[in-house]
C-alpha atoms as a PDB file:
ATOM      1  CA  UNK A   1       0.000   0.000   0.000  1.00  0.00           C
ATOM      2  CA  UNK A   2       3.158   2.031   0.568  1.00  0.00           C
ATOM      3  CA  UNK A   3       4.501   1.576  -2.607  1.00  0.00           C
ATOM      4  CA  UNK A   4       1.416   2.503  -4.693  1.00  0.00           C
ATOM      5  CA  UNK A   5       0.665   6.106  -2.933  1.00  0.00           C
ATOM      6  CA  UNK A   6       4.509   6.283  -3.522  1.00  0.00           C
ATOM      7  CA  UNK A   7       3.235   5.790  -7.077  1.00  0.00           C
ATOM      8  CA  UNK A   8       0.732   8.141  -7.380  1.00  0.00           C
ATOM      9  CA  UNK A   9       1.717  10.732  -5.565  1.00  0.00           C
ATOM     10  CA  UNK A  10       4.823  11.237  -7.914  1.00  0.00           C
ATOM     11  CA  UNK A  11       2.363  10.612 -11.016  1.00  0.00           C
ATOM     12  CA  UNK A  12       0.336  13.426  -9.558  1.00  0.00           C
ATOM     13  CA  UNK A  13       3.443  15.722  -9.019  1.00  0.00           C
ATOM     14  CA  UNK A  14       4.646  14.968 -12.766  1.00  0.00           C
ATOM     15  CA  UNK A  15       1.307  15.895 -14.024  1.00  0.00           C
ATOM     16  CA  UNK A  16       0.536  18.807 -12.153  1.00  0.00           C
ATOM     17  CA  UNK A  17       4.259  19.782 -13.128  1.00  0.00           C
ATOM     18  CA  UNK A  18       3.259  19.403 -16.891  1.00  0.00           C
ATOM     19  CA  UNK A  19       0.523  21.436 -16.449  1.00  0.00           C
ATOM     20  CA  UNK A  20       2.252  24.611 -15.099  1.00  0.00           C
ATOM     21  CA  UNK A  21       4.463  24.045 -17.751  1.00  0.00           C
ATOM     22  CA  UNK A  22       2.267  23.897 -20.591  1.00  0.00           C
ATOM     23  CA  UNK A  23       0.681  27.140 -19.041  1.00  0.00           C
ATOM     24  CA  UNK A  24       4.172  28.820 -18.822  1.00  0.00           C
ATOM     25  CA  UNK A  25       4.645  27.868 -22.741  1.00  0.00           C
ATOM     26  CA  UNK A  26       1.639  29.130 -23.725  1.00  0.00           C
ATOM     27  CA  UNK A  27       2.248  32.649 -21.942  1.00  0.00           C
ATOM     28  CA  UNK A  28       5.257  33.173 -23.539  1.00  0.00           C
ATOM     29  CA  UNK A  29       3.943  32.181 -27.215  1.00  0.00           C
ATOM     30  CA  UNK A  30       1.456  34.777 -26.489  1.00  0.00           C
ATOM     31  CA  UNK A  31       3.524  37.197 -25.612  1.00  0.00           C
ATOM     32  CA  UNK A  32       5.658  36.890 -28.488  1.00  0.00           C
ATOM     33  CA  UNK A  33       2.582  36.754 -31.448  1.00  0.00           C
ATOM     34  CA  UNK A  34       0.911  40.257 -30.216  1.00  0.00           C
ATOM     35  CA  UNK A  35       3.864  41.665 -28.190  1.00  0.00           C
ATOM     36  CA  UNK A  36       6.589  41.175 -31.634  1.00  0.00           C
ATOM     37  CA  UNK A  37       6.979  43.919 -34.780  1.00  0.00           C
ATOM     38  CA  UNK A  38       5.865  42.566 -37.959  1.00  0.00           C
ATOM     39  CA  UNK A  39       9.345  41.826 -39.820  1.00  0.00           C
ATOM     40  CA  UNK A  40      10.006  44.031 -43.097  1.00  0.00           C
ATOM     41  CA  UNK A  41       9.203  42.459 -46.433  1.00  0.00           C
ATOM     42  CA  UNK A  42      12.618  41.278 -47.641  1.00  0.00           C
ATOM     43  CA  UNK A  43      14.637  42.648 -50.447  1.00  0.00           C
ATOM     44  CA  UNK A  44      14.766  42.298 -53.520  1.00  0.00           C
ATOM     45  CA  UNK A  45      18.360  40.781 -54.801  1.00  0.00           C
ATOM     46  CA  UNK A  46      18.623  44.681 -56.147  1.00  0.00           C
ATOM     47  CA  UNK A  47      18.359  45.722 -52.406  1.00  0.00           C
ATOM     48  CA  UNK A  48      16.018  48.867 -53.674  1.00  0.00           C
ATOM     49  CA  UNK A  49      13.958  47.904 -50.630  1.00  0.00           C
ATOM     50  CA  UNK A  50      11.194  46.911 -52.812  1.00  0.00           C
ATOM     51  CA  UNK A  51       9.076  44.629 -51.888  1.00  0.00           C
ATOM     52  CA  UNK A  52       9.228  41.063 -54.342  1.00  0.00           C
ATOM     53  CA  UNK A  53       6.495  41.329 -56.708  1.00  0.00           C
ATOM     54  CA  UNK A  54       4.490  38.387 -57.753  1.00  0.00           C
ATOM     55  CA  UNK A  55       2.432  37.987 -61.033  1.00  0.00           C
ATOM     56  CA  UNK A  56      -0.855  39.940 -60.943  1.00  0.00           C
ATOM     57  CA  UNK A  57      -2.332  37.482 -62.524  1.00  0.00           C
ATOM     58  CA  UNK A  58      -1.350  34.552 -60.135  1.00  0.00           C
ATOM     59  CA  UNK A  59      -4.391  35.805 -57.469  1.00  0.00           C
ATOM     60  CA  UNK A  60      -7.856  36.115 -58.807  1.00  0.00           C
ATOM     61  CA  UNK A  61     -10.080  38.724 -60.056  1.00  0.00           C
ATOM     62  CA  UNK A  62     -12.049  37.797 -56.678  1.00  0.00           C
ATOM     63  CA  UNK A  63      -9.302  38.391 -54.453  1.00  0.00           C
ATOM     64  CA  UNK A  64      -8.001  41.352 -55.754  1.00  0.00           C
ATOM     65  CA  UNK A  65     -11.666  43.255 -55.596  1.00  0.00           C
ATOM     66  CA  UNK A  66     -12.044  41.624 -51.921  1.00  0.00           C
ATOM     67  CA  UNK A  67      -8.180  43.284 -50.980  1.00  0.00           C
ATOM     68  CA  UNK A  68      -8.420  46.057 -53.326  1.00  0.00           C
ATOM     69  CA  UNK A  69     -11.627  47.647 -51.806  1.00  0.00           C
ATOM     70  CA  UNK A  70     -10.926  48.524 -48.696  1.00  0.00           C
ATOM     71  CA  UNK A  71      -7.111  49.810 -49.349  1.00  0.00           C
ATOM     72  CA  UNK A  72      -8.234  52.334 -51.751  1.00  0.00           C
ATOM     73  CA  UNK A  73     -11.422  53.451 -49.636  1.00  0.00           C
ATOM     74  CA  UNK A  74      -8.075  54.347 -46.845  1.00  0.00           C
ATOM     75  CA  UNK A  75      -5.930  55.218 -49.126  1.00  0.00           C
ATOM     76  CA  UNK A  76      -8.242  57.959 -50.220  1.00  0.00           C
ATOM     77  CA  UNK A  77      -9.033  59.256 -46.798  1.00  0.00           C
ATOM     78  CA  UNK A  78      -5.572  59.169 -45.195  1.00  0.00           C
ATOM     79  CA  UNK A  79      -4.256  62.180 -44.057  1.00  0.00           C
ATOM     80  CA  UNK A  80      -0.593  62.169 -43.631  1.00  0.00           C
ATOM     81  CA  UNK A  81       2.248  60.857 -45.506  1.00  0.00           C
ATOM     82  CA  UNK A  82       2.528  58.209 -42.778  1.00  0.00           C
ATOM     83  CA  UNK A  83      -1.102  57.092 -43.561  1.00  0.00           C
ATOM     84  CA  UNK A  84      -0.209  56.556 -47.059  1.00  0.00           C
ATOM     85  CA  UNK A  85       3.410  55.268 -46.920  1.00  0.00           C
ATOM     86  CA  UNK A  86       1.821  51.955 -44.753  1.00  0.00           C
ATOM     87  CA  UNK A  87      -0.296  51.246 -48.338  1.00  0.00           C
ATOM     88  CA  UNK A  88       2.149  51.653 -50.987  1.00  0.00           C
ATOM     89  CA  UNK A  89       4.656  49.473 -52.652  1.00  0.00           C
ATOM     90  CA  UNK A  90       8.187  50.394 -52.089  1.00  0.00           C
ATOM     91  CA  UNK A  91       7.444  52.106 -49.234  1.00  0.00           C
ATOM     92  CA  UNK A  92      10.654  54.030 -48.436  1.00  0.00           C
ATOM     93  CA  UNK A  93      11.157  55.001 -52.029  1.00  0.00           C
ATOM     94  CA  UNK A  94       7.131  56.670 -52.121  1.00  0.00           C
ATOM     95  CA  UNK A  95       7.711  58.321 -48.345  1.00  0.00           C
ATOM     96  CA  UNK A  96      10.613  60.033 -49.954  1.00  0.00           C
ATOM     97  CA  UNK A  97       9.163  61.401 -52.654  1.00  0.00           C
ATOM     98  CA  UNK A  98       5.915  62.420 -51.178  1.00  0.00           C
ATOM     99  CA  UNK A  99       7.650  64.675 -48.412  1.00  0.00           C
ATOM    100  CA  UNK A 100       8.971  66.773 -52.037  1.00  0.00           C
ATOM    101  CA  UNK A 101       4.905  66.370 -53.352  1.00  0.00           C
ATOM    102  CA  UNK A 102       3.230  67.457 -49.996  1.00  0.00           C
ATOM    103  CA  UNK A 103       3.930  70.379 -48.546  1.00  0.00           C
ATOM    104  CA  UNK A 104       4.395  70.500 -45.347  1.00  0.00           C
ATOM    105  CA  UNK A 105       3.661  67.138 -45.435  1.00  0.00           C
ATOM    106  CA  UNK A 106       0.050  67.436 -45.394  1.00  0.00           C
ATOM    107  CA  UNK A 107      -2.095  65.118 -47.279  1.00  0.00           C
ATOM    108  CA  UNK A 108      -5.959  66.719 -48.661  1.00  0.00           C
ATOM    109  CA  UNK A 109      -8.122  63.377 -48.594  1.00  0.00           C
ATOM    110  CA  UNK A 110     -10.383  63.007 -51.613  1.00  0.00           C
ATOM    111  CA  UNK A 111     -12.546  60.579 -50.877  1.00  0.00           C
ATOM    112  CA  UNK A 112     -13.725  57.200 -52.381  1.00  0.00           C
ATOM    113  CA  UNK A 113     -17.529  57.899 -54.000  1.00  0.00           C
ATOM    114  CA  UNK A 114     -17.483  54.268 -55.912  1.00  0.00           C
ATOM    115  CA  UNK A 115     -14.842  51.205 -56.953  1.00  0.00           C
ATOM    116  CA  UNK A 116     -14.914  49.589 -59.316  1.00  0.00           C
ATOM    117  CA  UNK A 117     -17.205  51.760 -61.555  1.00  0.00           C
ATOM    118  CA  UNK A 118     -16.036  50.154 -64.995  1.00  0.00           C
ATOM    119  CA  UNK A 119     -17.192  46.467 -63.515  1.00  0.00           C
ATOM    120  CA  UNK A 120     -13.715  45.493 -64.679  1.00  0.00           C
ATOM    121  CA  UNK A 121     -10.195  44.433 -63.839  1.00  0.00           C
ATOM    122  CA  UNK A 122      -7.184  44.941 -66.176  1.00  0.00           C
ATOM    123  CA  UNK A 123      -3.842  43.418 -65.581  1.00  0.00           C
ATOM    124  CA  UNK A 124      -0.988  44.750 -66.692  1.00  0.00           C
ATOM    125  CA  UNK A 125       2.878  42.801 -66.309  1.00  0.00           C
ATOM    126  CA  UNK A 126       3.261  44.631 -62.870  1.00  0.00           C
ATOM    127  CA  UNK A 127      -0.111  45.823 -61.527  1.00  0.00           C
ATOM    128  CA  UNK A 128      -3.797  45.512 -61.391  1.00  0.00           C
ATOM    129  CA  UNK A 129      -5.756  48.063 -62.831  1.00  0.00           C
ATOM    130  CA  UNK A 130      -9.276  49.042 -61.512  1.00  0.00           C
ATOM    131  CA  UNK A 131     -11.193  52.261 -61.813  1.00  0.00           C
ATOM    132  CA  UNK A 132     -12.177  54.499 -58.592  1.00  0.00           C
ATOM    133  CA  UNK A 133     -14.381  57.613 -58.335  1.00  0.00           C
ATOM    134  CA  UNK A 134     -13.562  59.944 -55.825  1.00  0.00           C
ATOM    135  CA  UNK A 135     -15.621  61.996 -53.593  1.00  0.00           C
ATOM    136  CA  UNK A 136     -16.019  65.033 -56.192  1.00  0.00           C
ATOM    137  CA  UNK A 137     -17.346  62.039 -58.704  1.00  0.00           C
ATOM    138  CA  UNK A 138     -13.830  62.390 -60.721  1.00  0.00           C
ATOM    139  CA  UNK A 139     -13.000  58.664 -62.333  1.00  0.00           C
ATOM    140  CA  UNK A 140      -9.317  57.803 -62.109  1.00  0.00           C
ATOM    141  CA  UNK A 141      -7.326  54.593 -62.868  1.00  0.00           C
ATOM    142  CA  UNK A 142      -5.759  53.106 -59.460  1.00  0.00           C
ATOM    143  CA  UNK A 143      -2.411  50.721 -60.091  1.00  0.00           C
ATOM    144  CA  UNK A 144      -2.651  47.885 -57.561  1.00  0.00           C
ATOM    145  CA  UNK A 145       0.822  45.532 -56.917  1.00  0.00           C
ATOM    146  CA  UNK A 146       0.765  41.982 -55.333  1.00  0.00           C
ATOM    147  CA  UNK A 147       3.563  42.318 -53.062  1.00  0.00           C
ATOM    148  CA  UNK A 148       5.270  39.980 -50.235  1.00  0.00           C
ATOM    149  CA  UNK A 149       3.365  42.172 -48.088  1.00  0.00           C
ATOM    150  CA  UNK A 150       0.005  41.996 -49.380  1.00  0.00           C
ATOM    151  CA  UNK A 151      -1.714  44.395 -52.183  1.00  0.00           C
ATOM    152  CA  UNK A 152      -0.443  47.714 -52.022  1.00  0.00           C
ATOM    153  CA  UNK A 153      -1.044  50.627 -54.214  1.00  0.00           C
ATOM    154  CA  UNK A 154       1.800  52.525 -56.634  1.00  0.00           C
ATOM    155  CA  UNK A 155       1.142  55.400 -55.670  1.00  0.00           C
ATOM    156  CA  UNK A 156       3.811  57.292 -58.088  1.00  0.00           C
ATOM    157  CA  UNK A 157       1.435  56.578 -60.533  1.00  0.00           C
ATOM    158  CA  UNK A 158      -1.749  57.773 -58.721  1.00  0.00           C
ATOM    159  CA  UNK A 159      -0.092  61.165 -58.937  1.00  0.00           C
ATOM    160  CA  UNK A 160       1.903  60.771 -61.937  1.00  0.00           C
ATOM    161  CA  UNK A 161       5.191  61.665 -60.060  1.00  0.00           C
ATOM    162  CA  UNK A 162       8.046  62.671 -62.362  1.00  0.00           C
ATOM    163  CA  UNK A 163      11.877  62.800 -60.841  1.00  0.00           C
ATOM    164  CA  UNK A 164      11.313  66.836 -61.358  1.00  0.00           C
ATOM    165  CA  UNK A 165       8.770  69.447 -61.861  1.00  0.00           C
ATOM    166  CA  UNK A 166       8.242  70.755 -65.332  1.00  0.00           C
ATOM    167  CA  UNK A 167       8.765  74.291 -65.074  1.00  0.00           C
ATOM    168  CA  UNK A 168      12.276  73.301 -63.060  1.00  0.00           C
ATOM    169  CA  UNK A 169      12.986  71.434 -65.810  1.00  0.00           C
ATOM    170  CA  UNK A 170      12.315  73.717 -68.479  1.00  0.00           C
ATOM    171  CA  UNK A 171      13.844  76.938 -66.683  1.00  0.00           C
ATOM    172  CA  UNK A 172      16.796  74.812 -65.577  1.00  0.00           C
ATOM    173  CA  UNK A 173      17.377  72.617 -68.839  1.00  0.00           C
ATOM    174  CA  UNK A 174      19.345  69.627 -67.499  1.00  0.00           C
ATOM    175  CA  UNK A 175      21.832  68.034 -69.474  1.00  0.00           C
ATOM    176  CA  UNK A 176      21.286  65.272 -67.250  1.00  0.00           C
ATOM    177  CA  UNK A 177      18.430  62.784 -67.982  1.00  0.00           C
ATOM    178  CA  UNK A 178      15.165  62.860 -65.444  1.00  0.00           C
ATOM    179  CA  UNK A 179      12.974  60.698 -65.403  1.00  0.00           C
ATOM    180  CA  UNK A 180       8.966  61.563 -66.499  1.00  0.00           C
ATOM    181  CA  UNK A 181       5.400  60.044 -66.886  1.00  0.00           C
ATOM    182  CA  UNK A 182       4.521  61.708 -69.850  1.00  0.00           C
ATOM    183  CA  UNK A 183       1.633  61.291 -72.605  1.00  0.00           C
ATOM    184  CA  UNK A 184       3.047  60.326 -75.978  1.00  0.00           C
ATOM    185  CA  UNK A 185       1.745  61.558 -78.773  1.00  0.00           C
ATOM    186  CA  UNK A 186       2.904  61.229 -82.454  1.00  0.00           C
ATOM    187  CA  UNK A 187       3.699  64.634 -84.525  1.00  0.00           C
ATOM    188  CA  UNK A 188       5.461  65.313 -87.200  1.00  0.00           C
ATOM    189  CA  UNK A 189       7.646  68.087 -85.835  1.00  0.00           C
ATOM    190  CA  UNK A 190      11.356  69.178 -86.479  1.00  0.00           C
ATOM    191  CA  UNK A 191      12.841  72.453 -85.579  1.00  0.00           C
ATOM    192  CA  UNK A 192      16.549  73.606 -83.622  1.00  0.00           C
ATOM    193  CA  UNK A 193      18.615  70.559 -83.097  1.00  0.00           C
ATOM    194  CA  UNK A 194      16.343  68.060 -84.596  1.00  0.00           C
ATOM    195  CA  UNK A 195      15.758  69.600 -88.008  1.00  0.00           C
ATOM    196  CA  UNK A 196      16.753  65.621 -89.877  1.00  0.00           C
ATOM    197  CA  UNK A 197      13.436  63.826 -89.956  1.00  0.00           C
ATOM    198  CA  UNK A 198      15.612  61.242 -91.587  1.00  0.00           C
ATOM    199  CA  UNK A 199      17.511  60.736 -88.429  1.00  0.00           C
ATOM    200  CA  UNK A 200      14.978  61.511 -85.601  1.00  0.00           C
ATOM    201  CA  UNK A 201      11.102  60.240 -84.344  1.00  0.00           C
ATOM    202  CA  UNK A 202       9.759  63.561 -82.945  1.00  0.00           C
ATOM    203  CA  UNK A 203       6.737  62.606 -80.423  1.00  0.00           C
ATOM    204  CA  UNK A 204       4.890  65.175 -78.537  1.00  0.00           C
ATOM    205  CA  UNK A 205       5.125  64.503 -74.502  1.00  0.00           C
ATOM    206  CA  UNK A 206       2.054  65.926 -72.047  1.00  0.00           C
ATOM    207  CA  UNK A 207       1.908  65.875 -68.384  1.00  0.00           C
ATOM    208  CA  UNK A 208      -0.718  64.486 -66.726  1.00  0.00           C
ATOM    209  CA  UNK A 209      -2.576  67.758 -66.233  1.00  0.00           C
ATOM    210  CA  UNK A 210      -2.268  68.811 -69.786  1.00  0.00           C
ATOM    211  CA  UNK A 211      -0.868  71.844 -68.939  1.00  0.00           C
ATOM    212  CA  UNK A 212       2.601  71.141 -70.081  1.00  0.00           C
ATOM    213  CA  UNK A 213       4.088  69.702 -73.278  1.00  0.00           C
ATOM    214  CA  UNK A 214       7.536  69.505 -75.113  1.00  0.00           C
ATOM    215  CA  UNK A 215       8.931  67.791 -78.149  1.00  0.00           C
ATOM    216  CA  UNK A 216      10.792  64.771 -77.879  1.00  0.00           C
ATOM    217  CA  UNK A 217      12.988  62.960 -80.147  1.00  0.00           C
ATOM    218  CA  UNK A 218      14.255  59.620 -80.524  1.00  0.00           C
ATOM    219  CA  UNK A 219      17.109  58.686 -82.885  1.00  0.00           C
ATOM    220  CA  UNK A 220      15.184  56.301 -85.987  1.00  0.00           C
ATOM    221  CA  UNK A 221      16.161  52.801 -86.575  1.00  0.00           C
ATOM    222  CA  UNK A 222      17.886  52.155 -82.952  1.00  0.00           C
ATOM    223  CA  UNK A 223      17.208  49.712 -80.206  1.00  0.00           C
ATOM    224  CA  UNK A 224      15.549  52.663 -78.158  1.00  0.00           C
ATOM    225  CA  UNK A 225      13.427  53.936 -81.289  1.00  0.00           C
ATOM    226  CA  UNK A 226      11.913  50.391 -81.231  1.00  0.00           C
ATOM    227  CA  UNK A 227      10.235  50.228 -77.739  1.00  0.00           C
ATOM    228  CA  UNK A 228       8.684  53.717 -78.264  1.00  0.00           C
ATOM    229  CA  UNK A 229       5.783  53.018 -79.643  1.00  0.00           C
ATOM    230  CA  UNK A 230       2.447  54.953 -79.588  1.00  0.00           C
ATOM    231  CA  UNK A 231      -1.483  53.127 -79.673  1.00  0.00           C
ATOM    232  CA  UNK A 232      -2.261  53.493 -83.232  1.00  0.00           C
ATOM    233  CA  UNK A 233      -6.069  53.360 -82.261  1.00  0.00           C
ATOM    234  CA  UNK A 234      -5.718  56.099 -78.869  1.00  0.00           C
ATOM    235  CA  UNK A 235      -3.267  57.546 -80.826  1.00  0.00           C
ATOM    236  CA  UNK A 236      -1.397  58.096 -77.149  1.00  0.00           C
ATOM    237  CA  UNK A 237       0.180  56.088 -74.846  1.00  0.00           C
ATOM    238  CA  UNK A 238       1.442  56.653 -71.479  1.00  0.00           C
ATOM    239  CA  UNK A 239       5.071  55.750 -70.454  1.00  0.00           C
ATOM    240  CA  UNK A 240       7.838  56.318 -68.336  1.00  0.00           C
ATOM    241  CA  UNK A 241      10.778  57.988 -70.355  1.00  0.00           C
ATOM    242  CA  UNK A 242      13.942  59.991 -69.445  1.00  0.00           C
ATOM    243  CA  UNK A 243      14.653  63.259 -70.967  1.00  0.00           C
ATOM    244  CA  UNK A 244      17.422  65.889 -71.040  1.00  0.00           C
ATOM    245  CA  UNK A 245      17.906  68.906 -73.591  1.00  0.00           C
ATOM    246  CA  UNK A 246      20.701  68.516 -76.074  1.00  0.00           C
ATOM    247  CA  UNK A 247      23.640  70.748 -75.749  1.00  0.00           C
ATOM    248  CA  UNK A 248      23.293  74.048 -77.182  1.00  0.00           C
ATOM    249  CA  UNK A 249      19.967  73.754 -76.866  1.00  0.00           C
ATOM    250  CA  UNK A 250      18.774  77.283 -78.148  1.00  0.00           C
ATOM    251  CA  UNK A 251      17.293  79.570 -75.422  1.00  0.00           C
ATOM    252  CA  UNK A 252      12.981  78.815 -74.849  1.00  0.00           C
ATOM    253  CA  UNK A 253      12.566  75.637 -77.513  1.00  0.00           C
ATOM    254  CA  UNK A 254      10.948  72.781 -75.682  1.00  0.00           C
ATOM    255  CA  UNK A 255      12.834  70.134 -77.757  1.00  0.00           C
ATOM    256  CA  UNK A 256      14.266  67.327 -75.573  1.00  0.00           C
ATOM    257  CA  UNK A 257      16.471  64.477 -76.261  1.00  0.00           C
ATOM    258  CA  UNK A 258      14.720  61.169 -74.655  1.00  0.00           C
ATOM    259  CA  UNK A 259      17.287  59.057 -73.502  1.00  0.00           C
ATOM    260  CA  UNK A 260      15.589  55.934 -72.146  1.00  0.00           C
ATOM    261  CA  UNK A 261      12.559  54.189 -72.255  1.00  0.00           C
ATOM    262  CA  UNK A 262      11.432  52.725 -68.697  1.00  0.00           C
ATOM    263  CA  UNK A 263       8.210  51.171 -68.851  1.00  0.00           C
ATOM    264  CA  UNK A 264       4.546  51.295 -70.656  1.00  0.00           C
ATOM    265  CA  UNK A 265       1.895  52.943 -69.017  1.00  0.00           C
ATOM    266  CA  UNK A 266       2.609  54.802 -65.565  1.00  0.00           C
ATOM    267  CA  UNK A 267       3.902  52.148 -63.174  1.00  0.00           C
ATOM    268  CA  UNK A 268       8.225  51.336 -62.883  1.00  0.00           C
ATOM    269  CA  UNK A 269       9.155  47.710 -63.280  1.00  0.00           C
ATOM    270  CA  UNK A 270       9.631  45.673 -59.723  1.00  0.00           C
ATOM    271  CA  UNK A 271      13.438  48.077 -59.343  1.00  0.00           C
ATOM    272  CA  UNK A 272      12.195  51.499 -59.078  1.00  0.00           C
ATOM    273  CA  UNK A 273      14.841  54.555 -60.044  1.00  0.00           C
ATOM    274  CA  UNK A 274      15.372  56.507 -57.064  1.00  0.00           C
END
């Protein structure tokens, strides 16, 4: 009889022992899940800080609208540049260029009246495209990226961010190439420099408001002059390009020199120029 409440009374001791531990283990998992920071989305192998982008067509049209939805109803009614930074791709890159867009880092909301209004969903080789109307019933195209983090909007695009303004560009004419969204239009224009229409493409480039315009040229027949290539039915095409002004560019012409092509449409491949 000894012997067997020897027995239990160690069994009892090992399970209450168990217990207590188990109890201790689960604390500290707890404590770890809502206590930790969310780790950064890695790099990409050009350490840009992106975050990897996946093919927008790998989720479907269902998940997108379910994700989509709700990031561009906050999107529209953040505030801050910290509101907006937390639901855009490359995160860093967009915070750094918005302090230049904002001033004073203040952020007017417009609003989210309707999503979706065209019923559709476009996908481009980076992002999603779907249509949003904003509070003063203005429809806009919003560029949505499948990221390691989630969906995330490019919001260089939303604004049609160049690397400078136009009128520093124009009153400054950099012999340096900057990088612009532009509207490309075909023209059949030659003037200054670029009087050899046997030599040079002339193209007419717009900013998003419509309010500025120049001339750009593209030598014919070369690797560059291939990829520049304007919707024969729209008859424009948005794209990313570079431009400078030649040297000896005579004083007030608005003849540039485009020196790269970077993408089609408004949003930069998954290595962003910074």
């Amino acid at each position: 009889m000894r012997w067997i409440l020897i027995g239990g009374g160690l069994a009892f001791l090992l399970l209450v022992g168990g217990v207590i531990l188990a109890l201790r283990e689960g604390r500290t998992d707890d404590t770890i899940t809502s206590g930790s920071t969310p780790q950064p989305p890695p790099e990409n192998p050009g350490g840009t800080g992106e975050t990897v982008g996946f093919d927008p067509a790998a989720k479907s049209e269902s998940e997108t609208l379910e994700a989509a939805a709700p990031l561009a109803k906050t999107f529209l009614e953040a505030k801050s540049i910290p509101e907006l930074a937390r639901l855009v791709r490359n995160p860093d890159v967009a915070a750094a260029r918005m302090k230049e867009w904002y001033p004073g880092g203040k952020v007017e909301p417009l609003g989210m009246a309707a999503f979706n209004t065209s019923g559709s969903v476009e996908h481009g080789e980076v992002a999603v495209m779907i249509d949003v109307q904003t509070a003063d019933r203005a429809t806009k195209v919003m560029n949505f990226v499948w990221t390691a983090d989630g969906l995330r909007i490019d919001w260089e695009s939303w604004v049609g961010w160049s690397e400078t303004p136009w009128p520093g560009f124009l009153a400054d004419r950099p012999a340096q190439p900057k990088l612009f969204r532009v509207i490309v239009k075909a023209v059949d224009y030659y003037n200054f420099t670029f009087t050899d229409d046997r030599k040079w493409r002339s193209l007419r480039l717009e900013s998003l408001d419509g309010e500025t315009s120049v001339y750009g040229y593209v030598e014919r027949d070369t690797l560059l002059d291939s990829k520049i290539r304007v919707d024969p039915d729209a008859k424009q095409s948005p794209m990313i390009l570079r431009l400078k002004f030649p040297e000896g560019a005579a004083e007030g012409s608005n003849q540039v020199l485009i020196t790269d092509w970077v993408a089609d449409g408004w949003v930069e491949p998954n290595n962003p120029a910074t």
